[in-house]
PDB file of N, CA and C in Angstrom:
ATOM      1  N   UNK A   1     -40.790   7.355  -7.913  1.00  0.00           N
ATOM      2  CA  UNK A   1     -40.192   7.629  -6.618  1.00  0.00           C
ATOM      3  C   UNK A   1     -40.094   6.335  -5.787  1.00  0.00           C
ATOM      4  N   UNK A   2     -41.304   5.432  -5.647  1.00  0.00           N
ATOM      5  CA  UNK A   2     -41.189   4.379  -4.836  1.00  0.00           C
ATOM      6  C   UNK A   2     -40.181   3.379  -5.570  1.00  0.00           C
ATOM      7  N   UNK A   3     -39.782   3.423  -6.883  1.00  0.00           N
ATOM      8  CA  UNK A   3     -38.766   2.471  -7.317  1.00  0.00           C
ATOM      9  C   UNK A   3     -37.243   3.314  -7.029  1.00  0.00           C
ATOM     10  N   UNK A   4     -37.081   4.059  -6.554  1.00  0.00           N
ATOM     11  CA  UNK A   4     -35.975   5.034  -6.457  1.00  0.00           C
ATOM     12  C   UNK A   4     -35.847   4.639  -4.670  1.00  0.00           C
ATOM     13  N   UNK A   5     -36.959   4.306  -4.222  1.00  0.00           N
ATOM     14  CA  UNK A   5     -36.978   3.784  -2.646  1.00  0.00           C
ATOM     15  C   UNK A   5     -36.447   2.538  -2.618  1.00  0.00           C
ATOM     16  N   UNK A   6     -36.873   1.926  -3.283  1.00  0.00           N
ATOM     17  CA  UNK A   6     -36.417   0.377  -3.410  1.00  0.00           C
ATOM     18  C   UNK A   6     -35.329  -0.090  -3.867  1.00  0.00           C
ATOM     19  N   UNK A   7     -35.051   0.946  -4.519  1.00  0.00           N
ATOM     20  CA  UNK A   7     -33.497   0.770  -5.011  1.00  0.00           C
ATOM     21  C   UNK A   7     -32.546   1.036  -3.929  1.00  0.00           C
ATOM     22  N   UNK A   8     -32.708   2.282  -3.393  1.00  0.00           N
ATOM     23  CA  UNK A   8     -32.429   2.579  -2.179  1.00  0.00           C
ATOM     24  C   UNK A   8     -32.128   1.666  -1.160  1.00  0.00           C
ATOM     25  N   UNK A   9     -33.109   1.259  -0.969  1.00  0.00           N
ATOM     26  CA  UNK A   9     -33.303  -0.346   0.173  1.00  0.00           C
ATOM     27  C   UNK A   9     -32.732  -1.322   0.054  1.00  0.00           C
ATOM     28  N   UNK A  10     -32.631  -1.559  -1.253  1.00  0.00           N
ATOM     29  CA  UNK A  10     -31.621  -3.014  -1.897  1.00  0.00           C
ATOM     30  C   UNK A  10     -30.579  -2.472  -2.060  1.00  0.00           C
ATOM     31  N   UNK A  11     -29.529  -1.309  -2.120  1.00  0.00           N
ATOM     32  CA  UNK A  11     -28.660  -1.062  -2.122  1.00  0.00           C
ATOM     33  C   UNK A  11     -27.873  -1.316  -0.515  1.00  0.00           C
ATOM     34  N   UNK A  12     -28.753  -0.749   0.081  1.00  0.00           N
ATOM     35  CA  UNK A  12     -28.647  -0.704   1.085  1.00  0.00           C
ATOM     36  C   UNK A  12     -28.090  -1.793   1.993  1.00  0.00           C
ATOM     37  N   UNK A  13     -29.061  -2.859   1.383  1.00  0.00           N
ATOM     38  CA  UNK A  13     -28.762  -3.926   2.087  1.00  0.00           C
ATOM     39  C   UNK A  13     -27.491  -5.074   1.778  1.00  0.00           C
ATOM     40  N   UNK A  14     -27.321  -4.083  -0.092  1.00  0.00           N
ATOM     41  CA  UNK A  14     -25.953  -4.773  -0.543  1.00  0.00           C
ATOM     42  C   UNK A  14     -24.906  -4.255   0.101  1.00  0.00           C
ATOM     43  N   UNK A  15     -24.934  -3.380   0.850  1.00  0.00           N
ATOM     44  CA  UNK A  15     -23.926  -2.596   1.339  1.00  0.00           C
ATOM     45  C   UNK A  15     -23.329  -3.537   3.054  1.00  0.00           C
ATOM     46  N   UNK A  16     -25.047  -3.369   3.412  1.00  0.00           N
ATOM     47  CA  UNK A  16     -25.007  -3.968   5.092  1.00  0.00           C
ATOM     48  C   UNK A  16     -23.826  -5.400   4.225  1.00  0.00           C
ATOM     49  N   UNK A  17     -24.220  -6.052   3.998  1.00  0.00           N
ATOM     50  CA  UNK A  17     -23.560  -7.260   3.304  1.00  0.00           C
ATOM     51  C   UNK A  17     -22.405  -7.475   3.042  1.00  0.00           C
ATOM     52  N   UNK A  18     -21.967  -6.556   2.208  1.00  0.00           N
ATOM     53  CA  UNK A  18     -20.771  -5.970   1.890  1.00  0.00           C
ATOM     54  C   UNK A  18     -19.892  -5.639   3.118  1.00  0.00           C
ATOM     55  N   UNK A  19     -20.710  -4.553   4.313  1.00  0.00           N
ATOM     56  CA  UNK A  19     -19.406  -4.602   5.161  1.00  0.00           C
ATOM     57  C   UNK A  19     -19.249  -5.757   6.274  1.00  0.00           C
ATOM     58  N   UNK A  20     -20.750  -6.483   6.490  1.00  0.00           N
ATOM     59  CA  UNK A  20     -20.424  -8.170   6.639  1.00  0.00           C
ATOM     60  C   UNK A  20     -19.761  -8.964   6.322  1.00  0.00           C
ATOM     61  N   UNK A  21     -19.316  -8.928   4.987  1.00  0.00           N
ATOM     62  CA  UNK A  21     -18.369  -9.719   4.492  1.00  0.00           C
ATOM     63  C   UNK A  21     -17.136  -9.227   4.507  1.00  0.00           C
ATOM     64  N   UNK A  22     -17.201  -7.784   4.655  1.00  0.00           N
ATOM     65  CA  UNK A  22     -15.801  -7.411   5.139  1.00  0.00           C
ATOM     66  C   UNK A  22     -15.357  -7.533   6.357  1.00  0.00           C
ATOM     67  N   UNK A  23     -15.609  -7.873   7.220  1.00  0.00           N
ATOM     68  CA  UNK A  23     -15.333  -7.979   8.768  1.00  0.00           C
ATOM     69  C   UNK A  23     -15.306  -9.028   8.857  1.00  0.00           C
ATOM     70  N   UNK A  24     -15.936 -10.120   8.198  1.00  0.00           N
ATOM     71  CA  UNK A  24     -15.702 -11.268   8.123  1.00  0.00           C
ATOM     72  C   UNK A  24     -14.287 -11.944   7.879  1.00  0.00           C
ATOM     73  N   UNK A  25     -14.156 -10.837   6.989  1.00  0.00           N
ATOM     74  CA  UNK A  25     -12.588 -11.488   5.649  1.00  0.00           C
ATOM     75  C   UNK A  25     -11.356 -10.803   6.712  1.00  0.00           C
ATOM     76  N   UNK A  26     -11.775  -9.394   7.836  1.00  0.00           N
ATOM     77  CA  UNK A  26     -10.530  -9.233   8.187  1.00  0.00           C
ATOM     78  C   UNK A  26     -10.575  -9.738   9.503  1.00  0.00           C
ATOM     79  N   UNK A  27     -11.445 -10.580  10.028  1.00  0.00           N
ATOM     80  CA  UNK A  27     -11.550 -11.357  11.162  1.00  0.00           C
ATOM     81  C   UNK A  27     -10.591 -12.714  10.489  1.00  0.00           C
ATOM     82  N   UNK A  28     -10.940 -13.326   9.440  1.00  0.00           N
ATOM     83  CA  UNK A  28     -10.329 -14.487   8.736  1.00  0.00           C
ATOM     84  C   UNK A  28      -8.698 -14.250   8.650  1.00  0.00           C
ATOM     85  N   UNK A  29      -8.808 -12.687   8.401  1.00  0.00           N
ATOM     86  CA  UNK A  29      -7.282 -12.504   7.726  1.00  0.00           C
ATOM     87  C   UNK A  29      -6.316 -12.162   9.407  1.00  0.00           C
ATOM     88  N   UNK A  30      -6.774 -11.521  10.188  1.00  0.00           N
ATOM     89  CA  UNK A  30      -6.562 -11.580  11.873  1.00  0.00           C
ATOM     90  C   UNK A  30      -5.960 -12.963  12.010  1.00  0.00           C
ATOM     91  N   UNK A  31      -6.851 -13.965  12.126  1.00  0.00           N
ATOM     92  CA  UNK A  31      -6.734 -15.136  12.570  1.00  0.00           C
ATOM     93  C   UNK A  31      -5.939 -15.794  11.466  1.00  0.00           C
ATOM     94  N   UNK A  32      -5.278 -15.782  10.166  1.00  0.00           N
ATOM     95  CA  UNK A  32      -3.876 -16.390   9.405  1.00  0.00           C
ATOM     96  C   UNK A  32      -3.107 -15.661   9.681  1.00  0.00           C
ATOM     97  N   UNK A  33      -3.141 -14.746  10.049  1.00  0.00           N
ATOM     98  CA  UNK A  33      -2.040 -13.906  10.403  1.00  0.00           C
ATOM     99  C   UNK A  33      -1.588 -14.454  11.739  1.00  0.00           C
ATOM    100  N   UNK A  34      -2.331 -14.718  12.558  1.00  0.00           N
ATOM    101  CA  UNK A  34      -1.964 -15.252  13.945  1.00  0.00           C
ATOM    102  C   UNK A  34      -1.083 -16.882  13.484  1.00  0.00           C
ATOM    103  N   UNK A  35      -1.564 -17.235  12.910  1.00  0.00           N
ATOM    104  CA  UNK A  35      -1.585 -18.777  12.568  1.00  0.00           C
ATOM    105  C   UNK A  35       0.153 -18.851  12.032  1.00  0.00           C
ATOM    106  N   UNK A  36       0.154 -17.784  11.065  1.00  0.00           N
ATOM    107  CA  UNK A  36       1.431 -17.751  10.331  1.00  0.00           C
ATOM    108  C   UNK A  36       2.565 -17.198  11.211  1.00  0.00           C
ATOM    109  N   UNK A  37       1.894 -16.244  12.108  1.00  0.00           N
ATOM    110  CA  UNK A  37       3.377 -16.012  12.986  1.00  0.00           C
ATOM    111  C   UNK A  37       3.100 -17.040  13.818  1.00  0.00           C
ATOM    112  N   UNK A  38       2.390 -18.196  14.218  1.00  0.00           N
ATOM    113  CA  UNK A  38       2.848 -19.273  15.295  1.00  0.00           C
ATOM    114  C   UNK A  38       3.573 -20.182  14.218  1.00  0.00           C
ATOM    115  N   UNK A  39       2.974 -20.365  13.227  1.00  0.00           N
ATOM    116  CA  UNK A  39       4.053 -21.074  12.607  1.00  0.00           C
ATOM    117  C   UNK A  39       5.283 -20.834  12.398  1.00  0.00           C
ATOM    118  N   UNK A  40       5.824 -19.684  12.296  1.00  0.00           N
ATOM    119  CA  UNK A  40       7.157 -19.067  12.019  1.00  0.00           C
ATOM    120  C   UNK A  40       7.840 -19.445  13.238  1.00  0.00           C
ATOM    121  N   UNK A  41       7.361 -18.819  14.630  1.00  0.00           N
ATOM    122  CA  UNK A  41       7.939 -18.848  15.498  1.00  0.00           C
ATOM    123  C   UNK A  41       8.067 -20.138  16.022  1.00  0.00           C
ATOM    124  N   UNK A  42       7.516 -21.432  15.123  1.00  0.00           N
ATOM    125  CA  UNK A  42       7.618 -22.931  15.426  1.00  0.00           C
ATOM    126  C   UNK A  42       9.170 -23.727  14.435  1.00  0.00           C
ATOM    127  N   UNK A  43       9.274 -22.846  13.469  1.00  0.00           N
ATOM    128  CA  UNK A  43       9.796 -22.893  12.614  1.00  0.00           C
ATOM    129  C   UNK A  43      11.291 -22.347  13.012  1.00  0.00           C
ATOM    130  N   UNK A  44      11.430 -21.409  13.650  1.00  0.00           N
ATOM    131  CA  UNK A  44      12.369 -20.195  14.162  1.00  0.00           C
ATOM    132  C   UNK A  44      13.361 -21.460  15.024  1.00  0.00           C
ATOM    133  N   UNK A  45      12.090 -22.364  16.158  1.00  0.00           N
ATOM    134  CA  UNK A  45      12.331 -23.037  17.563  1.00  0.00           C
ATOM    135  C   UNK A  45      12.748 -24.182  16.782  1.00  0.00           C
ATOM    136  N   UNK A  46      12.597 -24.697  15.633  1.00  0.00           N
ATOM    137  CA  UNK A  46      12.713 -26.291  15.216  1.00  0.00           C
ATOM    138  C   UNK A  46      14.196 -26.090  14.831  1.00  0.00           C
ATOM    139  N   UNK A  47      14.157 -24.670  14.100  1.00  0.00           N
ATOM    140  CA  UNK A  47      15.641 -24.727  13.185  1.00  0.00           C
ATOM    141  C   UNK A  47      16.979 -24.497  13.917  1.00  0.00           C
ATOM    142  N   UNK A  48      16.627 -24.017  15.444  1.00  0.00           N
ATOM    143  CA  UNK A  48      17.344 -24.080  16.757  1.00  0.00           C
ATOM    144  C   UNK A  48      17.523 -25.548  17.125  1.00  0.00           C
ATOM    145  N   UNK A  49      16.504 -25.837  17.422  1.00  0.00           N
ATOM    146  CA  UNK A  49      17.087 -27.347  17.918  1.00  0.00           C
ATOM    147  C   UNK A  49      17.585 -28.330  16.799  1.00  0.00           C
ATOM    148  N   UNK A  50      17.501 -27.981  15.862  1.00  0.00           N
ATOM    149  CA  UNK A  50      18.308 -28.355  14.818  1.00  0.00           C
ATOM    150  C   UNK A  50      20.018 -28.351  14.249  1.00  0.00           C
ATOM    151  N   UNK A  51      20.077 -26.906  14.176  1.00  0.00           N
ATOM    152  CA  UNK A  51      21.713 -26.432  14.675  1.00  0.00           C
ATOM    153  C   UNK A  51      21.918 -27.274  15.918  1.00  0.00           C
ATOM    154  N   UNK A  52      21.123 -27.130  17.290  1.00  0.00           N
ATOM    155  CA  UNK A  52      21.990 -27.793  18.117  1.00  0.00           C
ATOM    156  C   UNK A  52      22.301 -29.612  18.384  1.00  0.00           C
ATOM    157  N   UNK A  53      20.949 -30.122  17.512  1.00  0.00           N
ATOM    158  CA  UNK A  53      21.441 -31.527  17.236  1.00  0.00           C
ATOM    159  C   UNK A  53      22.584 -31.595  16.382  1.00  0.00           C
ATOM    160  N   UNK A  54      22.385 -31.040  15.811  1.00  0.00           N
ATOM    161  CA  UNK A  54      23.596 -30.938  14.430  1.00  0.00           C
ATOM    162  C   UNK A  54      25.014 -31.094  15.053  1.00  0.00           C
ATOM    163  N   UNK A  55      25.266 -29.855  15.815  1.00  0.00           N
ATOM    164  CA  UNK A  55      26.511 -29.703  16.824  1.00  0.00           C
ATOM    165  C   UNK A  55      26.603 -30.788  17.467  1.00  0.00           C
ATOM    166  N   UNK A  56      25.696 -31.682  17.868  1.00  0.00           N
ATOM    167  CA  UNK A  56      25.934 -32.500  18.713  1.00  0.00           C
ATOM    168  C   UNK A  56      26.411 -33.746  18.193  1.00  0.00           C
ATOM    169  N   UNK A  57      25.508 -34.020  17.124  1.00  0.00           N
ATOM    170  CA  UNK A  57      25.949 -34.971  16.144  1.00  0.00           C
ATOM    171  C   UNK A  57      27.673 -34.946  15.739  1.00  0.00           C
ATOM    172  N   UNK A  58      27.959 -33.774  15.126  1.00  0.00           N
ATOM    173  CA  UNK A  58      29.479 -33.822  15.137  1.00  0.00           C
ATOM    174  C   UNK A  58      30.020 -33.819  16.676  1.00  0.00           C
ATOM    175  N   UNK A  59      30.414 -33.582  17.008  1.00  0.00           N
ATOM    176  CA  UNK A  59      30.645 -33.834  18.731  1.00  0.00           C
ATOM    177  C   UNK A  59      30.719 -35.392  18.911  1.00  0.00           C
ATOM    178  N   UNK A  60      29.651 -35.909  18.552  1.00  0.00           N
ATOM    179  CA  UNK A  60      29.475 -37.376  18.831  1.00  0.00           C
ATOM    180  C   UNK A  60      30.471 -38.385  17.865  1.00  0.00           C
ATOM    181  N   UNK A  61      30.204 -37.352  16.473  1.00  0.00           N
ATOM    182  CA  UNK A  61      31.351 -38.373  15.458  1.00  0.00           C
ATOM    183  C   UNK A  61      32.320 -38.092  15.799  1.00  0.00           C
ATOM    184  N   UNK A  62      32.916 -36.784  16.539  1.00  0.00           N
ATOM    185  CA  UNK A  62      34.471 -36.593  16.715  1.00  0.00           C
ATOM    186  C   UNK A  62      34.772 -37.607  17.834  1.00  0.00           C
ATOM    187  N   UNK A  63      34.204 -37.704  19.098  1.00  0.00           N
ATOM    188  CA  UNK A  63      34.584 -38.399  20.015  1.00  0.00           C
ATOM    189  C   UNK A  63      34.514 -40.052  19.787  1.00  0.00           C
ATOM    190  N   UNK A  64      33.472 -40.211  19.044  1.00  0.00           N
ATOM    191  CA  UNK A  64      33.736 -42.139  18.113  1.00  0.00           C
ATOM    192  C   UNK A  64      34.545 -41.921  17.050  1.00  0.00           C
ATOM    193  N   UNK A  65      34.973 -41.325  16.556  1.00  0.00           N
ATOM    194  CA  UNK A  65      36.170 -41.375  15.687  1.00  0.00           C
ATOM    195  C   UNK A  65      37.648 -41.214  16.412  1.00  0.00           C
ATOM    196  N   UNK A  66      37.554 -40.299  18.048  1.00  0.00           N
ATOM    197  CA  UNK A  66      38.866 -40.289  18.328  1.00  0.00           C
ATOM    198  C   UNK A  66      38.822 -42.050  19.104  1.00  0.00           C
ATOM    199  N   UNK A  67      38.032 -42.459  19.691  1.00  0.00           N
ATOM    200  CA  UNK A  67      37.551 -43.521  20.321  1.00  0.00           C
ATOM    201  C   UNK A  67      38.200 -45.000  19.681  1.00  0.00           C
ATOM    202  N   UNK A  68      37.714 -44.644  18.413  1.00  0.00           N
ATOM    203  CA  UNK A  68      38.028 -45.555  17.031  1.00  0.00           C
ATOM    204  C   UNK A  68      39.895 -46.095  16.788  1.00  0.00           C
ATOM    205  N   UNK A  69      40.711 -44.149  16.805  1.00  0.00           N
ATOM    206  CA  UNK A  69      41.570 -44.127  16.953  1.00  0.00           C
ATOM    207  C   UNK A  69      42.410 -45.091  17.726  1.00  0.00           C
ATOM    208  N   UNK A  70      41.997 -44.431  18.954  1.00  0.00           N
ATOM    209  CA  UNK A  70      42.170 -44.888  20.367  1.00  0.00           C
ATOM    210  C   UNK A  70      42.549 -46.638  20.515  1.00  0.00           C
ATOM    211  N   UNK A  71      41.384 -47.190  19.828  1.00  0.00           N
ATOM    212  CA  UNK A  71      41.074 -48.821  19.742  1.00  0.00           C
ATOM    213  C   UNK A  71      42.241 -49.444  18.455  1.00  0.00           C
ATOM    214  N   UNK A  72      42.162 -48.841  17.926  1.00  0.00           N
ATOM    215  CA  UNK A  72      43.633 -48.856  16.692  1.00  0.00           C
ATOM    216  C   UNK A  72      44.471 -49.250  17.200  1.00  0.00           C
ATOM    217  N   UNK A  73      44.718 -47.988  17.701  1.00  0.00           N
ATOM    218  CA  UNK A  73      46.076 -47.906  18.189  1.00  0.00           C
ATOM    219  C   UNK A  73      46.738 -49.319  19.266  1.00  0.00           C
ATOM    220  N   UNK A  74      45.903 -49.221  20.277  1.00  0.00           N
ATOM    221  CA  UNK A  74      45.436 -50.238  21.463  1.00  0.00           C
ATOM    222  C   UNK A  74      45.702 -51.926  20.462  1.00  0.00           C
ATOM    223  N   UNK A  75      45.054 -51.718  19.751  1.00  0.00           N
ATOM    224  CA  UNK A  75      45.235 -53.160  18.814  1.00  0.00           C
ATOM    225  C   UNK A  75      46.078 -53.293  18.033  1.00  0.00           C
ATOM    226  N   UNK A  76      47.007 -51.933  17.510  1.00  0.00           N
ATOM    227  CA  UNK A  76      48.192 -52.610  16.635  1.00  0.00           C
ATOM    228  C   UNK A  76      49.083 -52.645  17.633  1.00  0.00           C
ATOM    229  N   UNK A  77      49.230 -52.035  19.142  1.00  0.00           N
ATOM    230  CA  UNK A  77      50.046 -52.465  20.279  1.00  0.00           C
ATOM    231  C   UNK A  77      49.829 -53.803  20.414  1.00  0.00           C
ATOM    232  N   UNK A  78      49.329 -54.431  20.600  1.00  0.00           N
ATOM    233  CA  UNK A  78      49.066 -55.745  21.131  1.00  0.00           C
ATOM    234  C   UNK A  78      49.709 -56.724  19.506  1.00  0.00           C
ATOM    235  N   UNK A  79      49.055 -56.432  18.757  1.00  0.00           N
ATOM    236  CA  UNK A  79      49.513 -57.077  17.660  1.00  0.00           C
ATOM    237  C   UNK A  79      50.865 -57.231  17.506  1.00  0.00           C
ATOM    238  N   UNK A  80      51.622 -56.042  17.574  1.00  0.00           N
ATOM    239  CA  UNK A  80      52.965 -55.446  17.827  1.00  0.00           C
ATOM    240  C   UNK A  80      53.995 -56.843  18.942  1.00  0.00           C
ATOM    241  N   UNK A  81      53.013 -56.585  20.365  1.00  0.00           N
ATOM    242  CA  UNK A  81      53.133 -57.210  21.502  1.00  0.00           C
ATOM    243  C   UNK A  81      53.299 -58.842  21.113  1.00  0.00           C
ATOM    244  N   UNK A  82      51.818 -59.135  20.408  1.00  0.00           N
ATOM    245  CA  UNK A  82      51.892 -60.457  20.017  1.00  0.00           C
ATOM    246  C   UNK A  82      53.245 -61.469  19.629  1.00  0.00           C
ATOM    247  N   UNK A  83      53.969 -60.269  18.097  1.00  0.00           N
ATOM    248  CA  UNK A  83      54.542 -60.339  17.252  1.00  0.00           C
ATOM    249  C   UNK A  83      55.577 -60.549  18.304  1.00  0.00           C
ATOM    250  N   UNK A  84      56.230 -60.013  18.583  1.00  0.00           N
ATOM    251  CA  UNK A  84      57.372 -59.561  19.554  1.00  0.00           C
ATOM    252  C   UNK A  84      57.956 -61.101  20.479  1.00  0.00           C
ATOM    253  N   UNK A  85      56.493 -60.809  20.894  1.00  0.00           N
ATOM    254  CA  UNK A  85      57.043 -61.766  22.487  1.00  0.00           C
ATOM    255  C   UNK A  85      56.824 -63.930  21.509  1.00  0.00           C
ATOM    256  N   UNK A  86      56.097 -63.214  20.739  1.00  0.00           N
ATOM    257  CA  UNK A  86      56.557 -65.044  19.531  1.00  0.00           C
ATOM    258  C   UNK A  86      57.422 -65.334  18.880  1.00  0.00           C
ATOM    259  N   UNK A  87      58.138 -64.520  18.448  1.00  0.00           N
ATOM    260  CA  UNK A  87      59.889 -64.299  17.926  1.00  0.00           C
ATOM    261  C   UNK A  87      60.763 -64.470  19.013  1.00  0.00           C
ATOM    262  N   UNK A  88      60.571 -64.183  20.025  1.00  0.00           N
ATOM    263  CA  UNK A  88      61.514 -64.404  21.415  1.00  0.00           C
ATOM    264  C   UNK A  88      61.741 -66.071  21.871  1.00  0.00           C
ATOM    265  N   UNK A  89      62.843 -66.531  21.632  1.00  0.00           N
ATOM    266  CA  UNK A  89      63.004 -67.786  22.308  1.00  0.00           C
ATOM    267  C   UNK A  89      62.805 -67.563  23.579  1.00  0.00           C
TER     268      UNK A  89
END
């Protein structure tokens, strides 16, 4: 009987243990869970300001490329101009 107590007792205490370590693991698992939705929602905010650099970036090449144009143009006038007015007696 007294080894049927003791068994008892050490079970017992594998148990206390057991749900120690379980409260433990869903306190652990609480807190990645928190961790993983801040990461997401960091992730969510990066890939936003991302699209909108992006947009901006093109925006920026369209307006230095019309810019570019612009300076072309401006310089084969003058070249044009050059040409022109040095052929003229």
């Amino acid at each position: 009987m007294e080894e049927l107590r003791r068994r008892n007792e050490e079970l017992e205490r594998e148990l206390i243990k057991s749900l120690q370590r379980e409260e433990r693991m869903k306190m652990e698992l609480q807190t990645l869970c928190e961790r993983v939705r801040v990461a997401e929602e960091a992730e969510e905010r990066l890939c936003s300001q991302l699209g909108d650099l992006e947009a901006e970036t093109v925006d920026h090449a369209q307006e230095y490329r019309a810019n570019l144009v612009a300076l072309m143009e401006q310089l084969e006038a003058a070249h044009k101009f050059i040409e022109s007015a040095s052929f003229d007696p």
